[in-house]
Protein backbone atom coordinates (compact mmCIF):
# COMPACT_ATOMS: atom_id res chain seq x y z
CA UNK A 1 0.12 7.22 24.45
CA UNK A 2 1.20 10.76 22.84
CA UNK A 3 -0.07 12.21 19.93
CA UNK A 4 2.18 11.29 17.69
CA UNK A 5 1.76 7.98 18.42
CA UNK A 6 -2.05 8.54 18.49
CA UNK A 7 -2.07 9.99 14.81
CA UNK A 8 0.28 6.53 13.71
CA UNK A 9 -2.02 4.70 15.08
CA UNK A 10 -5.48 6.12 13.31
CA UNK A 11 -3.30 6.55 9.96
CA UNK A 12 -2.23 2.59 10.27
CA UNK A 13 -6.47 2.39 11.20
CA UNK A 14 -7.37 4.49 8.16
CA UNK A 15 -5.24 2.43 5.40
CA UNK A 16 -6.37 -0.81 6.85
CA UNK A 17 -10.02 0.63 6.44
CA UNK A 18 -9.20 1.62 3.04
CA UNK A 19 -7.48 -1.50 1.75
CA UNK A 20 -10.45 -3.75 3.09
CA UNK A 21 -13.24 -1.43 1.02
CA UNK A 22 -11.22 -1.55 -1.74
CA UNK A 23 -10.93 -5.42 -1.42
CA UNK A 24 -14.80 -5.77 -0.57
CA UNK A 25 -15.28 -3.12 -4.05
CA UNK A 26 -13.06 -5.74 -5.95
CA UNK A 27 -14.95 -8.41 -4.54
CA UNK A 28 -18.20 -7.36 -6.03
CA UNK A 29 -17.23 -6.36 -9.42
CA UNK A 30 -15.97 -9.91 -9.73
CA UNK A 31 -19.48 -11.03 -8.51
CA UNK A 32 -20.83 -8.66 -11.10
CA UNK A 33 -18.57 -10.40 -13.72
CA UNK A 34 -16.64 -7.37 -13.84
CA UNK A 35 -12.98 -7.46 -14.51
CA UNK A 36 -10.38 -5.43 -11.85
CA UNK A 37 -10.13 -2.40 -14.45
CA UNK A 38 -13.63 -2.21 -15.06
CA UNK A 39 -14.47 -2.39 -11.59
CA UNK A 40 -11.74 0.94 -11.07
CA UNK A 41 -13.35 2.65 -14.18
CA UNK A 42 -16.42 2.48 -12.16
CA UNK A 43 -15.05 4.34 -8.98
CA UNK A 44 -13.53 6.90 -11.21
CA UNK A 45 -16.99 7.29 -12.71
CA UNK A 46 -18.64 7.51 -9.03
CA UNK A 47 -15.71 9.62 -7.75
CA UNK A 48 -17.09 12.31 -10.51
CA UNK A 49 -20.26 12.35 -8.68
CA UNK A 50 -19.20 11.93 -5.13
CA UNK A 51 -17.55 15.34 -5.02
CA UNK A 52 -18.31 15.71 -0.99
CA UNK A 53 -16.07 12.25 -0.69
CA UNK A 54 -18.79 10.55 1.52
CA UNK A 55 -18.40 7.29 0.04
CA UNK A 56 -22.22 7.31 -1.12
CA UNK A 57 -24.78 8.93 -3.50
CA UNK A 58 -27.96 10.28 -2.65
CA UNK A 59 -30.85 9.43 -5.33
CA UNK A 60 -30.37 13.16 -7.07
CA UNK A 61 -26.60 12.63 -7.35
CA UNK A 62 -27.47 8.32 -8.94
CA UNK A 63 -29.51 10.70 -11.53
CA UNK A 64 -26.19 12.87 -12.40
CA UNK A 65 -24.23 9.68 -12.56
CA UNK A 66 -26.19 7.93 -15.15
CA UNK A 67 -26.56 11.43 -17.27
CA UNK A 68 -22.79 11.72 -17.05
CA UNK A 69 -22.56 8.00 -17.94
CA UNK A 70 -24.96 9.10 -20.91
CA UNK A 71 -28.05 7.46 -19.99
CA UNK A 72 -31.07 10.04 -19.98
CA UNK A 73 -34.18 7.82 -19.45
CA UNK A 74 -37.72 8.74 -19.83
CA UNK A 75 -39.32 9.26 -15.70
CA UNK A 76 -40.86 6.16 -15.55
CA UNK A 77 -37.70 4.33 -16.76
CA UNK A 78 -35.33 6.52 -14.07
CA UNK A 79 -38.19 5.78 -11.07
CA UNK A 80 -37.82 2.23 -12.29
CA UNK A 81 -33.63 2.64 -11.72
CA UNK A 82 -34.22 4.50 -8.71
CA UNK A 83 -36.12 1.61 -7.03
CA UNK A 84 -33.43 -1.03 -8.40
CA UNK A 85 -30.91 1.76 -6.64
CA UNK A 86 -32.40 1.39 -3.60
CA UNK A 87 -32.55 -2.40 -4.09
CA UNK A 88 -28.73 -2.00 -3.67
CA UNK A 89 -28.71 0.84 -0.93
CA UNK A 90 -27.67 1.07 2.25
CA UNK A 91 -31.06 2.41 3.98
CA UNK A 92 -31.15 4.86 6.85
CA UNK A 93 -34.76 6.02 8.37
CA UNK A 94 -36.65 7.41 5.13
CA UNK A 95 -33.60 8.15 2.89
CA UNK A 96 -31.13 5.84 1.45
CA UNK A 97 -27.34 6.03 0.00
CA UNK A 98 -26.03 4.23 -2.52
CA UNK A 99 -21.91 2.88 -1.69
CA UNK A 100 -19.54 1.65 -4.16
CA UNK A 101 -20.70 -1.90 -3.93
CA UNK A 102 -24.20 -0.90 -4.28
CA UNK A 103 -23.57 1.00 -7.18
CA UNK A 104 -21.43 -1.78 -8.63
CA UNK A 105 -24.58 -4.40 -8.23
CA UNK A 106 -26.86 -1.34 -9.85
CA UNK A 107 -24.70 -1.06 -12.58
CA UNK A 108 -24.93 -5.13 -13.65
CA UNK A 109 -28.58 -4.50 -13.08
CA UNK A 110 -28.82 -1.83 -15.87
CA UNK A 111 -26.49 -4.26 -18.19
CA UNK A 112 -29.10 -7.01 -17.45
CA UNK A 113 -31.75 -4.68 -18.84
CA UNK A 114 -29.56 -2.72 -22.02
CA UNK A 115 -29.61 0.48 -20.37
CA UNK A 116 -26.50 1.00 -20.50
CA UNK A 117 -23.02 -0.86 -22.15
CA UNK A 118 -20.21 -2.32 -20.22
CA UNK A 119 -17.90 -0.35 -18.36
């Protein structure tokens, strides 16, 4: 095996990877009642946030997501959102990421509740 061949190989890996999350995001948003375009305004949305392209928020960059999705609630309301976040996080020792699904499933939850409108 030569690089070249090596480097096909983990591109043909890497687009595989990358078509399944998208189908597992899709997936989700239509369990969330979410339509296909809503469910790609919402990665464009968490794509503004996730400058570092991890794939995940931290809980400081779920609070600069809702601001720039204009919600601003008061800190017992956003410890509230944080705890739903979590809820829908993907949980590592003491600290916890949120993923597009994740975020997807939190942003229902705040629909459910009239924090925020549809997407």
């Amino acid at each position: 095996l030569d690089f070249t061949e090596f480097l096909r190989l983990l591109r043909t890996w890497d687009n595989t990877a990358k078509r399944e999350e998208v189908k597992r995001e899709l997936a989700v948003g239509e369990e969330c009642g979410f339509r296909h375009e809503q469910t790609r305004r919402a990665k464009e949305i968490f794509s503004l946030v996730d400058q570092d392209n991890s794939r995940v928020l931290e809980p400081s960059e779920v609070r600069i997501l809702l601001q720039r999705a204009g919600v601003n609630p008061k800190p017992q309301e956003m410890q509230e959102i944080l705890i739903w976040a979590a809820d829908f996080a993907q949980h590592k020792k003491k600290c916890w990421t949120l993923d597009m699904c994740g975020f997807l499933r939190l942003w229902k939850k705040l629909m459910e509740h009239d924090i925020v409108g549809d997407l």
